[in-house]
Protein backbone atom coordinates (compact mmCIF):
# COMPACT_ATOMS: atom_id res chain seq x y z
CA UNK A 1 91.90 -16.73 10.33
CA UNK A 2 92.42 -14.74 13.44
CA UNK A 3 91.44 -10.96 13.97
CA UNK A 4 93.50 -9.75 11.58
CA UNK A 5 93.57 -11.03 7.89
CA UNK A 6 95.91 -9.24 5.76
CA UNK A 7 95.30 -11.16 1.93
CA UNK A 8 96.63 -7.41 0.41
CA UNK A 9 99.83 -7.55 2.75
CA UNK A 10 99.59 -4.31 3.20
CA UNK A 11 100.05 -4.26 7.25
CA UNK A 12 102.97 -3.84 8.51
CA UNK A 13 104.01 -6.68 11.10
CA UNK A 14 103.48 -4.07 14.03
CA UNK A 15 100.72 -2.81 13.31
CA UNK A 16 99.13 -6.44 12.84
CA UNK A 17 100.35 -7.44 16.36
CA UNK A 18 98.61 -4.37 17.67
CA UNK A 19 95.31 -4.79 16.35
CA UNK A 20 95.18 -8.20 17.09
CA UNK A 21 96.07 -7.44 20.88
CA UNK A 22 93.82 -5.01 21.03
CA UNK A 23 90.55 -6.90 19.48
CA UNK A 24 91.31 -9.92 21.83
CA UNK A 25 91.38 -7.85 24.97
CA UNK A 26 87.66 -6.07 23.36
CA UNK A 27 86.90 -9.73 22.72
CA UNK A 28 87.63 -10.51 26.38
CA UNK A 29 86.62 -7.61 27.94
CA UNK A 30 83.12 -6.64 26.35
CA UNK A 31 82.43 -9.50 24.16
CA UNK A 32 82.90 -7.65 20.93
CA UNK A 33 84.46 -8.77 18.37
CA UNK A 34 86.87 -6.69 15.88
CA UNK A 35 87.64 -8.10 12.75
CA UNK A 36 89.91 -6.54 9.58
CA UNK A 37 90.31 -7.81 6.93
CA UNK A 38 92.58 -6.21 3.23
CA UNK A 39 92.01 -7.74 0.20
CA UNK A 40 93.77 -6.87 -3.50
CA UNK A 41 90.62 -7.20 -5.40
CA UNK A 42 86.86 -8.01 -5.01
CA UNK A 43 86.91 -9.00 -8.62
CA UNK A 44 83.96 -6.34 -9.31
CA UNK A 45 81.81 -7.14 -7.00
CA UNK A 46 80.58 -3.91 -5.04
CA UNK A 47 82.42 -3.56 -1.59
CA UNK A 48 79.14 -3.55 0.36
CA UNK A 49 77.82 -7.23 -1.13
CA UNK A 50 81.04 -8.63 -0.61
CA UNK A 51 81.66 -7.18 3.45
CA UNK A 52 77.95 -8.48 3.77
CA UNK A 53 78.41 -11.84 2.66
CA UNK A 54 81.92 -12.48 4.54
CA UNK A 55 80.69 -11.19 7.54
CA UNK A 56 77.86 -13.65 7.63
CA UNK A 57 80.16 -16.07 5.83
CA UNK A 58 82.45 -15.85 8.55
CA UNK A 59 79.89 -15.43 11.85
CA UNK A 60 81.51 -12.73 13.56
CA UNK A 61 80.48 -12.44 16.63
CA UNK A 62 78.38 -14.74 19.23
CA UNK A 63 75.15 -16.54 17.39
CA UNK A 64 72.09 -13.90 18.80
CA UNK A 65 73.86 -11.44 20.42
CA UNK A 66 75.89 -10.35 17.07
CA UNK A 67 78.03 -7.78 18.27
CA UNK A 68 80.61 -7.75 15.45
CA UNK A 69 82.09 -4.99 13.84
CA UNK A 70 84.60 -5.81 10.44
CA UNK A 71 86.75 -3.22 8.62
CA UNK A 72 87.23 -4.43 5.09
CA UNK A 73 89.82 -2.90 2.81
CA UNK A 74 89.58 -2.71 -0.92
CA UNK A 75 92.94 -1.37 -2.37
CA UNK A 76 92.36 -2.40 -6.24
CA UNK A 77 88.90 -0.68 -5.39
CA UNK A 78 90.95 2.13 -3.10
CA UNK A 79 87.12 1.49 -1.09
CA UNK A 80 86.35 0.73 2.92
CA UNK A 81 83.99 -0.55 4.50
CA UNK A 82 82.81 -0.79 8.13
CA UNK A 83 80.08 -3.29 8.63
CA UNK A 84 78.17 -3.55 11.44
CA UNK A 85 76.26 -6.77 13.73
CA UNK A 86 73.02 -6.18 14.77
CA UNK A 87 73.94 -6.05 18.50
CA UNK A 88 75.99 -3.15 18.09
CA UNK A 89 74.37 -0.98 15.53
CA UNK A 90 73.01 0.62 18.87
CA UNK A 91 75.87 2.10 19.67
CA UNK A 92 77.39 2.70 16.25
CA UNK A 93 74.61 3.88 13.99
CA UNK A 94 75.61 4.62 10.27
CA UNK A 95 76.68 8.49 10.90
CA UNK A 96 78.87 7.48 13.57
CA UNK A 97 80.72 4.75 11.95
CA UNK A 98 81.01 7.21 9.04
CA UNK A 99 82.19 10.19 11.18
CA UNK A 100 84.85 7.87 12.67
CA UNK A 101 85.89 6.64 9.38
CA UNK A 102 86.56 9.91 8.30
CA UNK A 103 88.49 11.37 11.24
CA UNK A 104 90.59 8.23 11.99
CA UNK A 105 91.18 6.11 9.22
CA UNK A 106 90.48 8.13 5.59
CA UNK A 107 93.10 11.11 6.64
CA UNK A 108 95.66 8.04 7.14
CA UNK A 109 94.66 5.93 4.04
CA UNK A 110 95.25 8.62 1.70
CA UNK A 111 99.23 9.43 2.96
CA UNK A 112 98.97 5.85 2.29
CA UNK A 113 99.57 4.88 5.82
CA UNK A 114 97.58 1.64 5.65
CA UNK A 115 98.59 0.01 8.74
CA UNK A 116 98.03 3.82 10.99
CA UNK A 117 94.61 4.12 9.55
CA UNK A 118 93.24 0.56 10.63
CA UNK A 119 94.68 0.58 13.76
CA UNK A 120 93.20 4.20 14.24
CA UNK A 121 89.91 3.90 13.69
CA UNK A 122 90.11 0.27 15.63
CA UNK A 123 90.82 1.64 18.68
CA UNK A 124 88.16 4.67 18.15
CA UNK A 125 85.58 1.86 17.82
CA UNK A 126 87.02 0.23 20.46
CA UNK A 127 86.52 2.77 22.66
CA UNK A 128 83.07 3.35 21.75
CA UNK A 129 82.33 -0.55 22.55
CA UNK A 130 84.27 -0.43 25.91
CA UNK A 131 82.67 3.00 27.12
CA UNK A 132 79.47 1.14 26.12
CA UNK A 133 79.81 -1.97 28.33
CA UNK A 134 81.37 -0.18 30.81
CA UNK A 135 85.23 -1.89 30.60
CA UNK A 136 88.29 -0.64 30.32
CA UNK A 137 90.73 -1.15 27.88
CA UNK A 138 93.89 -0.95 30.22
CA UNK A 139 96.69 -2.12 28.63
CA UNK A 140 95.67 -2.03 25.53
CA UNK A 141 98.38 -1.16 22.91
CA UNK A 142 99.41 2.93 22.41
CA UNK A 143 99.03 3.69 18.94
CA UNK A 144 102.86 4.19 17.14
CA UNK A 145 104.63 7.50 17.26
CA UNK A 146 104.03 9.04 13.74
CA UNK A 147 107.21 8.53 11.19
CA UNK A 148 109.23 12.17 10.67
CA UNK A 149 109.08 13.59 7.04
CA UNK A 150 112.73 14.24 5.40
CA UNK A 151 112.96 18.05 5.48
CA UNK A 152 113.03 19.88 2.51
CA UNK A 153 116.73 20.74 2.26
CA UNK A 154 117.25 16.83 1.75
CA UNK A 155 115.14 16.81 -1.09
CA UNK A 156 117.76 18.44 -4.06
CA UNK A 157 120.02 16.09 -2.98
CA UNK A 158 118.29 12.42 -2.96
CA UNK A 159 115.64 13.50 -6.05
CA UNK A 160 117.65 11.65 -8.75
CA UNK A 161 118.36 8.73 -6.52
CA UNK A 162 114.51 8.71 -5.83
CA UNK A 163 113.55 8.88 -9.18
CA UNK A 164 116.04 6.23 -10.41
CA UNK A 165 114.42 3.95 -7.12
CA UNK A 166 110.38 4.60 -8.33
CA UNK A 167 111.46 3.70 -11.77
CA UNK A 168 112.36 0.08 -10.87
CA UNK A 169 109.79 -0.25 -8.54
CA UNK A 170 107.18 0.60 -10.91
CA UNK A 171 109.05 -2.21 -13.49
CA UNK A 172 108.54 -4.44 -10.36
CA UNK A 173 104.98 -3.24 -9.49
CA UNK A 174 103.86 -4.27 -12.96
CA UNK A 175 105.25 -7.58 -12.30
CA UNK A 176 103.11 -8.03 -9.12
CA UNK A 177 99.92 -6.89 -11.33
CA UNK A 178 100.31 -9.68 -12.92
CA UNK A 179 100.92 -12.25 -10.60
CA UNK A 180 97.93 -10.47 -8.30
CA UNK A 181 95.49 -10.89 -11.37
CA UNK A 182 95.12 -14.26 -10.28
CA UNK A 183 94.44 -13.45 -6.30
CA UNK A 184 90.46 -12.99 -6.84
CA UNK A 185 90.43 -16.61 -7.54
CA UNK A 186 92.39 -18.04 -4.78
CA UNK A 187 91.11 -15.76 -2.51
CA UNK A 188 87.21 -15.05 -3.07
CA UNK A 189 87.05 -18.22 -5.06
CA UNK A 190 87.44 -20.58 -1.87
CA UNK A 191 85.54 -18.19 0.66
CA UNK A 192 82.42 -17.36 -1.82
CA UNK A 193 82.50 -20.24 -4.51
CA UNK A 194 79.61 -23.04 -3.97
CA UNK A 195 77.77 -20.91 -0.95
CA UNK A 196 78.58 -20.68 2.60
CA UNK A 197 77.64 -24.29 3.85
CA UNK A 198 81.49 -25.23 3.42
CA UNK A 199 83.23 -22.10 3.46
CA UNK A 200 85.49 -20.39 6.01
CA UNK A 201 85.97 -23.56 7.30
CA UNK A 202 88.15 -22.71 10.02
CA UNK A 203 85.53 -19.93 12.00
CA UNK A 204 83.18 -22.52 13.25
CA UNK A 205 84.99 -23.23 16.70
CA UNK A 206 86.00 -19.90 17.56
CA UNK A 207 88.61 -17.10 16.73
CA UNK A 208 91.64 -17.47 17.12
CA UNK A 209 91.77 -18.02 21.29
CA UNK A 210 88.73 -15.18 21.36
CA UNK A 211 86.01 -17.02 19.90
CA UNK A 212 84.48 -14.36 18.30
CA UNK A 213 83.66 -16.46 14.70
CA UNK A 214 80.57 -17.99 16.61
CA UNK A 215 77.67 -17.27 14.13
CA UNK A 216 76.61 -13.73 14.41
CA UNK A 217 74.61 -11.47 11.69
CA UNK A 218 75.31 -8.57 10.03
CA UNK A 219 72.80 -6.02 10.70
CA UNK A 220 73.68 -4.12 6.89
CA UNK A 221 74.26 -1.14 8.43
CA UNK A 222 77.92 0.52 8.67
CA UNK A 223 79.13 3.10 6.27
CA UNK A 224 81.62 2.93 3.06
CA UNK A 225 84.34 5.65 2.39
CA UNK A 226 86.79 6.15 -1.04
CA UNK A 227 90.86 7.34 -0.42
């Protein structure tokens, strides 16, 4: 996987490319690395053990200097969680992961603007990391001019159409429940099934052109937020 890992598909493309950019320039720059990661369904498992165990799983972050930070989105769960390597829990103590979270990503995640709340509060941690390690983070990408509401007066008009559209699309939303039901499986099963000693198989020799997979720790600190 790369910087970004989007198993919900609930990035949009842009937004992707963004946060990628930006947590390979961190990556170059400071030695940090930024990892998110979406996923449909933890299959009950609390959001805390599961951001734990992939963060470990996956070795974010250079073996003994562990300066890792992963964003890990529940949307079954509607849950995040920030979790923090060792190496950086310095700089981003609980309170101030959990005072980011709350002014950069929550107020996004509940309009439902998935892709505007990750890339949000990436770039405020970001910042914290480069300010840190005194770098700067020229050139790394603007965040995306925020999309205009229809005004009211349109609303009378396009209310049947829009209540004709959300009527097929929750017939078509109950089709992708079912197909999804079997994601925990495919998804967790492979990563978490039969330990760590063969899974993630693809993190050992670096991420991505960063190599920021190289065997840090989680410290267990970071903070978890509901939308």
């Amino acid at each position: 996987r790369g910087a970004v890992n989007d198993f919900a598909q609930v990035i949009p493309a842009e937004y992707e490319r963004r946060m990628s950019d930006l947590a390979r320039l961190v990556w170059e720059r400071a030695g940090v690395a930024l990892v998110v990661a979406t996923f449909p369904d933890l299959g009950g498992e609390p959001i805390e053990e599961f951001a734990n165990r992939l963060y470990e799983a996956w070795g974010i972050g250079k073996k003994g200097e562990d300066k890792g930070l992963l964003i890990l989105l529940a949307m079954k769960e509607r849950r995040i969680r920030v979790e923090t390597g060792y190496g950086v829990e310095g700089i981003l103590p609980d309170a101030k992961v959990g005072a980011i979270m709350d002014r950069y990503i929550i107020p996004y995640l509940r309009r439902g603007m998935i892709g505007e709340g990750l890339y949000s509060g990436l770039l405020a941690f970001a910042q914290v990391v480069a300010e840190e390690e005194g770098v700067e983070l020229k050139g790394a990408p603007a965040p995306l001019p925020r999309r205009r509401t229809t005004p009211a007066l349109f609303f009378p008009i396009f209310f049947p159409l829009l209540f004709f559209l959300l009527f097929f699309f929750s017939l078509g939303a109950r089709r992708r429940a079912l197909r999804r039901r079997a994601l925990p499986f495919l998804i967790i099963g492979p990563y978490f099934g039969g330990g760590f000693g063969g899974g993630f198989g693809g993190f050992g020799g670096g991420f991505g052109s960063f190599g920021g997979f190289g065997g840090g720790l989680s410290g267990g600190g970071g903070a978890t937020r509901g939308f």
